[in-house]
PDB file of N, CA and C in Angstrom:
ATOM      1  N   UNK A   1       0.845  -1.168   0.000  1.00  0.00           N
ATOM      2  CA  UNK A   1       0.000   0.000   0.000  1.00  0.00           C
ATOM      3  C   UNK A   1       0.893   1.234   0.000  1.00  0.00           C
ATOM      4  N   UNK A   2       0.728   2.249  -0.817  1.00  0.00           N
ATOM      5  CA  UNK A   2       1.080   3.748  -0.943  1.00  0.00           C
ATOM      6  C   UNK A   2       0.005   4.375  -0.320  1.00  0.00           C
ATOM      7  N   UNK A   3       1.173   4.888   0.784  1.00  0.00           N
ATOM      8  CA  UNK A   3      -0.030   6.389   1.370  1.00  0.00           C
ATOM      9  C   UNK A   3       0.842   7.844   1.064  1.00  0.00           C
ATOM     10  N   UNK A   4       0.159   8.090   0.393  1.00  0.00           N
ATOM     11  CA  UNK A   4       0.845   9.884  -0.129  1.00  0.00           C
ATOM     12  C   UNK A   4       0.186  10.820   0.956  1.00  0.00           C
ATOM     13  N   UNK A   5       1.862  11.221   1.923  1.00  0.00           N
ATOM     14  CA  UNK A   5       1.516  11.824   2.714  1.00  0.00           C
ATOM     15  C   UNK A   5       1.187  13.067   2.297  1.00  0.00           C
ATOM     16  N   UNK A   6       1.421  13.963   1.360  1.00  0.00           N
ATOM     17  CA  UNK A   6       0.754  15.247   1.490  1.00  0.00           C
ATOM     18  C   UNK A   6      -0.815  15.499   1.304  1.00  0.00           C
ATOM     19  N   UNK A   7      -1.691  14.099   1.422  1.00  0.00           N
ATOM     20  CA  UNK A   7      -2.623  14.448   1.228  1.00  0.00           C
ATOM     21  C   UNK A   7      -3.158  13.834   2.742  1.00  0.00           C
ATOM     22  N   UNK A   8      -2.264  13.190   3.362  1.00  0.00           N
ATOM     23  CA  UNK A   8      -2.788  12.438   4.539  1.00  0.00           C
ATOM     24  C   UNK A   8      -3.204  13.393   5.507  1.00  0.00           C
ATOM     25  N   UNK A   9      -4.090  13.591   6.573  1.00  0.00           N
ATOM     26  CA  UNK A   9      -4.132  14.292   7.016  1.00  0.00           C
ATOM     27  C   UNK A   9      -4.643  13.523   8.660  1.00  0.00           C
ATOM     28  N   UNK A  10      -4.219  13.979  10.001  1.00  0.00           N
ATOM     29  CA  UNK A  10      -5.364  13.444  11.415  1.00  0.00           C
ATOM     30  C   UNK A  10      -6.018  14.601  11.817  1.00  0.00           C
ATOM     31  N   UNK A  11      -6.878  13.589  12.428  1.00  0.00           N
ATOM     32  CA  UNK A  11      -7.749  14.752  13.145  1.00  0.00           C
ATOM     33  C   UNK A  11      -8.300  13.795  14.554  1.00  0.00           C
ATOM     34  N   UNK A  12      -7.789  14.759  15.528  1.00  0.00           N
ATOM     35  CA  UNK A  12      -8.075  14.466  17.060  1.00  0.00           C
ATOM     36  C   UNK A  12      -9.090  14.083  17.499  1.00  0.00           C
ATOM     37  N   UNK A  13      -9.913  13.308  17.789  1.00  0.00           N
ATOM     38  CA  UNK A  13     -11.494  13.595  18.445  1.00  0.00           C
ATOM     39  C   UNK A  13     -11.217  13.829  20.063  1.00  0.00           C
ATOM     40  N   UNK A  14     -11.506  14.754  21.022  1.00  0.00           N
ATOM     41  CA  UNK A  14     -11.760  14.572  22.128  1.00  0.00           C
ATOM     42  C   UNK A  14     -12.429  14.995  23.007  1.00  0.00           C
ATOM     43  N   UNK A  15     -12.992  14.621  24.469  1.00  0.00           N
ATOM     44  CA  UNK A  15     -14.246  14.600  24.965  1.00  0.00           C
ATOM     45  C   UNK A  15     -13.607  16.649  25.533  1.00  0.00           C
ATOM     46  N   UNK A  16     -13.778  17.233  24.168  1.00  0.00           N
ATOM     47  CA  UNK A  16     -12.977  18.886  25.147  1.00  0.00           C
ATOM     48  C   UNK A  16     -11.726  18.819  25.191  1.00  0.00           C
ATOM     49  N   UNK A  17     -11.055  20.286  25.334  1.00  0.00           N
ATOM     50  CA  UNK A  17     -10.038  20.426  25.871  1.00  0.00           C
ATOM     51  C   UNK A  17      -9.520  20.663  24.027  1.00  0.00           C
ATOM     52  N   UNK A  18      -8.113  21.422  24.046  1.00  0.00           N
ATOM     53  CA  UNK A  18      -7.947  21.310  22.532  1.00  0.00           C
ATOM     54  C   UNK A  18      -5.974  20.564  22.491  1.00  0.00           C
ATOM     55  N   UNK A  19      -5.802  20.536  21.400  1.00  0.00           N
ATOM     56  CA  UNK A  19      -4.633  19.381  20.768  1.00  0.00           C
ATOM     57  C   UNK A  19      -3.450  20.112  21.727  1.00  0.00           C
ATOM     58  N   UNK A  20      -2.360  19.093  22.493  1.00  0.00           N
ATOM     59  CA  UNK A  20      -1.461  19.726  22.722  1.00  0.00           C
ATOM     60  C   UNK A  20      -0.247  20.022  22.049  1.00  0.00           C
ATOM     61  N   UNK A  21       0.704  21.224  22.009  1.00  0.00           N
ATOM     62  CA  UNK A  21       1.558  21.490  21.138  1.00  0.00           C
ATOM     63  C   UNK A  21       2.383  20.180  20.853  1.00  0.00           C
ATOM     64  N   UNK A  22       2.634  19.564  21.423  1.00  0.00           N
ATOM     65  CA  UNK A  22       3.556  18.567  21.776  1.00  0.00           C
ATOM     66  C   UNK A  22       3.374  17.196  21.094  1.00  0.00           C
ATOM     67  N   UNK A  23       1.741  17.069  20.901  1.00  0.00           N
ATOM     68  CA  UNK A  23       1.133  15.839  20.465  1.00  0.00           C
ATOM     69  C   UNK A  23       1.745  16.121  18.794  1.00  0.00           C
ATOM     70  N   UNK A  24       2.395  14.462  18.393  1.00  0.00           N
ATOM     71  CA  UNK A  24       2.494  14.433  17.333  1.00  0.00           C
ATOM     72  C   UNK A  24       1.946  13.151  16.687  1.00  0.00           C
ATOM     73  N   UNK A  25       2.021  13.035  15.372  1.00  0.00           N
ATOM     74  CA  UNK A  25       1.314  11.949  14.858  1.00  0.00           C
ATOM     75  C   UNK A  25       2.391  11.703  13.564  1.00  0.00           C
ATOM     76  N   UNK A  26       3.250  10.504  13.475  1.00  0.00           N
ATOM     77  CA  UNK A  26       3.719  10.005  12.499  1.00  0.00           C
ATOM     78  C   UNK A  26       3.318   9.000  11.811  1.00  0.00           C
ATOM     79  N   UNK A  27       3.921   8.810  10.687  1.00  0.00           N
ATOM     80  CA  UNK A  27       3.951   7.706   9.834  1.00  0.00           C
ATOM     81  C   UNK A  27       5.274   7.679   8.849  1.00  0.00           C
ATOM     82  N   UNK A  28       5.591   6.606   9.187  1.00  0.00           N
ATOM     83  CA  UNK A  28       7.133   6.038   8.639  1.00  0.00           C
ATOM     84  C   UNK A  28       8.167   6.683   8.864  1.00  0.00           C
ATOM     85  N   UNK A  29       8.489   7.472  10.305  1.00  0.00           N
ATOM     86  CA  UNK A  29       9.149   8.827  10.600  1.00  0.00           C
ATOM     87  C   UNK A  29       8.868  10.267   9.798  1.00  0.00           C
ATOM     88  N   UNK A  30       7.852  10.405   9.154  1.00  0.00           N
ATOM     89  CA  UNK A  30       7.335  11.707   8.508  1.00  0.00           C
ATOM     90  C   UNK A  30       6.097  11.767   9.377  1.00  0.00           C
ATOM     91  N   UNK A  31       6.165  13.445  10.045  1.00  0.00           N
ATOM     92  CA  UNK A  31       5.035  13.809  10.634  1.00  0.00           C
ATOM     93  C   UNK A  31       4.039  14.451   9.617  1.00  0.00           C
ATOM     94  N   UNK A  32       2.516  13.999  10.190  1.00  0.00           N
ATOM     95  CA  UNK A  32       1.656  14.187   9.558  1.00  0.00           C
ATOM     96  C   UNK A  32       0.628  14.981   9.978  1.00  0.00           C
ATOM     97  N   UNK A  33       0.108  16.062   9.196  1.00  0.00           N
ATOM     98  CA  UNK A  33      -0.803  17.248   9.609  1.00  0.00           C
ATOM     99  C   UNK A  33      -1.693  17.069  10.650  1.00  0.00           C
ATOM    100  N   UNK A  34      -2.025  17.502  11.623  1.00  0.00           N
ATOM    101  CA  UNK A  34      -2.814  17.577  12.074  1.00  0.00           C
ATOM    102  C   UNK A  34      -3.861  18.634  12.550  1.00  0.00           C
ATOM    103  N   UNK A  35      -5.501  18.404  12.132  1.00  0.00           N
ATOM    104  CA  UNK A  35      -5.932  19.330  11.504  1.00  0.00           C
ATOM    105  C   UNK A  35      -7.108  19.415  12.476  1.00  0.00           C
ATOM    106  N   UNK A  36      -8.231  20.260  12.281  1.00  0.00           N
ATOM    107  CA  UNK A  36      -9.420  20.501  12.737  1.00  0.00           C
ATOM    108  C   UNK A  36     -10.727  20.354  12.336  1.00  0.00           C
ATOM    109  N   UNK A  37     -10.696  20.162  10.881  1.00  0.00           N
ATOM    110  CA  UNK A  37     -11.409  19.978  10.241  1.00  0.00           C
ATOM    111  C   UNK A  37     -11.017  18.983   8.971  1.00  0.00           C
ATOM    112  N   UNK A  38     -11.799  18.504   8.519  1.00  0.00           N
ATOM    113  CA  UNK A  38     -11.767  17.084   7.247  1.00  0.00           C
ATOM    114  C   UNK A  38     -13.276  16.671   6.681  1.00  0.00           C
ATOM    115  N   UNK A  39     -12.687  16.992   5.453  1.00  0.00           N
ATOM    116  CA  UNK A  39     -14.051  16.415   4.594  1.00  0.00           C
ATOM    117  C   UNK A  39     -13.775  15.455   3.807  1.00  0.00           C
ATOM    118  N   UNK A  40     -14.580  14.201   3.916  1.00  0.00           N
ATOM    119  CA  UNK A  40     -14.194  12.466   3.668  1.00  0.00           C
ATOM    120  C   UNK A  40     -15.131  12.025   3.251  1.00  0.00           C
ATOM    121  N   UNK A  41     -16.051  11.864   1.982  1.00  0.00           N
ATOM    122  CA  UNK A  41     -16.425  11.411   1.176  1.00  0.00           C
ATOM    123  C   UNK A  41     -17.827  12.615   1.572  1.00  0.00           C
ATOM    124  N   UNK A  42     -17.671  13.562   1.763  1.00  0.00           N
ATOM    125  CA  UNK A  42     -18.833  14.234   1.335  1.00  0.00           C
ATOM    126  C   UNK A  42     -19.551  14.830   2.653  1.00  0.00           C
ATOM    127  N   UNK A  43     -18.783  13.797   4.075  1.00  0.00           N
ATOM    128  CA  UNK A  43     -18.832  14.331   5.213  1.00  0.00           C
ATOM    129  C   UNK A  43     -18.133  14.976   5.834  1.00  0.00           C
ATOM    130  N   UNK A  44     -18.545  16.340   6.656  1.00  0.00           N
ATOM    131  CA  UNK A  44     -17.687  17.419   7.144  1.00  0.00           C
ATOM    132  C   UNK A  44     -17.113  16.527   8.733  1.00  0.00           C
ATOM    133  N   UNK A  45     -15.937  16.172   9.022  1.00  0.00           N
ATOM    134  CA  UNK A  45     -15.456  16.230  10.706  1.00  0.00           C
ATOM    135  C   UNK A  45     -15.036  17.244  11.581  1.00  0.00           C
ATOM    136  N   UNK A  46     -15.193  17.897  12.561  1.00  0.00           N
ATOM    137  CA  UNK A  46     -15.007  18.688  12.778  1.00  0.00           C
ATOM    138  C   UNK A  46     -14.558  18.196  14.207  1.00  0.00           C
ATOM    139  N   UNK A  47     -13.445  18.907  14.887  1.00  0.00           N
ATOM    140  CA  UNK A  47     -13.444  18.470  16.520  1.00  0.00           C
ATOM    141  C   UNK A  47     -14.106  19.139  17.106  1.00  0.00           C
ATOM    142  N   UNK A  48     -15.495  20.645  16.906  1.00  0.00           N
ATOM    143  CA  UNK A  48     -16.260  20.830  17.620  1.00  0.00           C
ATOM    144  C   UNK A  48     -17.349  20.933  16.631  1.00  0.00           C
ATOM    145  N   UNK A  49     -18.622  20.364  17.477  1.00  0.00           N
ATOM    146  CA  UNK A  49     -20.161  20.453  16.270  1.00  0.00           C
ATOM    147  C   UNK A  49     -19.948  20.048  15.342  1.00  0.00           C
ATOM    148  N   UNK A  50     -19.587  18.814  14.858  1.00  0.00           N
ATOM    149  CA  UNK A  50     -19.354  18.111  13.767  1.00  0.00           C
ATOM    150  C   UNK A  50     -21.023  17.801  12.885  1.00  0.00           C
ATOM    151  N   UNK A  51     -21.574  17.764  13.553  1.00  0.00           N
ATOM    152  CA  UNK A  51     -23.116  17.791  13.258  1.00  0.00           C
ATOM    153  C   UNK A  51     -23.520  18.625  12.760  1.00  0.00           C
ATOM    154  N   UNK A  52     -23.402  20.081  13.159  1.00  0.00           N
ATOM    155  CA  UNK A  52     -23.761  20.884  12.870  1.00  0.00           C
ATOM    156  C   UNK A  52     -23.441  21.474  11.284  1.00  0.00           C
ATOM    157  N   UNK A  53     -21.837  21.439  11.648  1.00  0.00           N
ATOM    158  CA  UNK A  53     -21.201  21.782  10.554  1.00  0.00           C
ATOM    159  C   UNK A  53     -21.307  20.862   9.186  1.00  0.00           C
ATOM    160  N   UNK A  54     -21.670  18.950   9.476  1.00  0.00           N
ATOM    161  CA  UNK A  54     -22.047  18.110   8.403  1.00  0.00           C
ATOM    162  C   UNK A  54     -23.311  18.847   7.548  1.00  0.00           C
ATOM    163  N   UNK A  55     -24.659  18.825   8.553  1.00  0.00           N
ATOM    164  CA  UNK A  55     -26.075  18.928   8.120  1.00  0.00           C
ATOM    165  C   UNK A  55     -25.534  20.749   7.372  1.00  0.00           C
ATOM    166  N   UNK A  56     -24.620  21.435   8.048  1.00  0.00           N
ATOM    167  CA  UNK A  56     -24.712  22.501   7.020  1.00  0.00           C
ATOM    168  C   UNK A  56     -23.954  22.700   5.744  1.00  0.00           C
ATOM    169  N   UNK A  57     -23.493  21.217   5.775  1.00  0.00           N
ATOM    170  CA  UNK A  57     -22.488  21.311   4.261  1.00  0.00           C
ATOM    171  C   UNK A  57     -23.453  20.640   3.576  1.00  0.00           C
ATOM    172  N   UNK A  58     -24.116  19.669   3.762  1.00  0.00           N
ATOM    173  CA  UNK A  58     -24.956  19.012   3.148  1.00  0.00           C
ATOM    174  C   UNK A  58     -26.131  19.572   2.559  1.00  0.00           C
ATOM    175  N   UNK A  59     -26.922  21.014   3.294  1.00  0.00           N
ATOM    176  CA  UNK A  59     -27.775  21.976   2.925  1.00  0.00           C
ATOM    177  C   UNK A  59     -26.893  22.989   1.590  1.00  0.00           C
ATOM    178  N   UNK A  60     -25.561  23.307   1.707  1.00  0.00           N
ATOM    179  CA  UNK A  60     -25.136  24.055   0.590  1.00  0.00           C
ATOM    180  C   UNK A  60     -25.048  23.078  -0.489  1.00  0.00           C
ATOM    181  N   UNK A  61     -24.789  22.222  -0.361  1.00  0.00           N
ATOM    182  CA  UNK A  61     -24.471  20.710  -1.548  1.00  0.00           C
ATOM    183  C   UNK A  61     -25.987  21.103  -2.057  1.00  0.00           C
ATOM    184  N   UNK A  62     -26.871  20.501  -1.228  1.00  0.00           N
ATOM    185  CA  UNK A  62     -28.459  20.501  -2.092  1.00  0.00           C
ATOM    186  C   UNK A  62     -28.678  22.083  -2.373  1.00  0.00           C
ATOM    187  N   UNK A  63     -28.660  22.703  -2.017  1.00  0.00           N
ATOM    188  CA  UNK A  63     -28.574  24.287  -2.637  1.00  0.00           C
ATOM    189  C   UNK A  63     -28.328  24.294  -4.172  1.00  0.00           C
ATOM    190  N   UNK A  64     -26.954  24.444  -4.343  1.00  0.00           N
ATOM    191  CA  UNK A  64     -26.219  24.138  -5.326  1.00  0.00           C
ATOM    192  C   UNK A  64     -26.475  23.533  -6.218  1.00  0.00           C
ATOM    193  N   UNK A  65     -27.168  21.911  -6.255  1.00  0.00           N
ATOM    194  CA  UNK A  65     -27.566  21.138  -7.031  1.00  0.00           C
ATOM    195  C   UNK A  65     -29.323  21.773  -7.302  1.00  0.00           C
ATOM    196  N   UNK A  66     -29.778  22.296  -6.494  1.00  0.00           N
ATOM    197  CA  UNK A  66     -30.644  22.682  -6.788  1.00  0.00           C
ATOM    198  C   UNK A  66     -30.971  24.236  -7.822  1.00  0.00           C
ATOM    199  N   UNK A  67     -30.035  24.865  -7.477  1.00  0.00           N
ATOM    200  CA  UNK A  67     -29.726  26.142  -8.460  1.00  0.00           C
ATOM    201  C   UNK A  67     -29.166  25.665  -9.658  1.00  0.00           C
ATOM    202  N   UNK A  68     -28.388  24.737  -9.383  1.00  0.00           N
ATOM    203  CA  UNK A  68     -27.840  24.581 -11.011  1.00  0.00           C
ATOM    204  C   UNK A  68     -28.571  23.125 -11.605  1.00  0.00           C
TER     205      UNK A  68
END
């Protein structure tokens, strides 16, 4: 398996509290982004209101398809 890291990206989930400077995340000794947000097949993740922020990407998607 090829994983092309510049597209790899993590994202933290946790119950609160936000990422510490310190926390890192590798793969194959190359560190890998770690982010706040990620969109993965059409769903928004978010480490806060991930819900919120899904159902409102999903309302501009049908928007969109609906205007055009």
């Amino acid at each position: 398996m090829n994983v092309n890291l510049q597209k790899s990206k993590v994202i933290v989930f946790r119950h609160g509290g936000i990422i510490k400077k310190t926390e890192k995340w590798c793969y194959k000794d190359k560190f890998l982004n770690i982010v706040s947000y990620y969109k993965y097949l059409g769903i928004a993740f978010s480490l806060l209101k991930w819900t919120i922020e899904h159902d409102d990407a999903l309302a501009r998607q049908a928007t969109k398809a609906v205007i055009n």
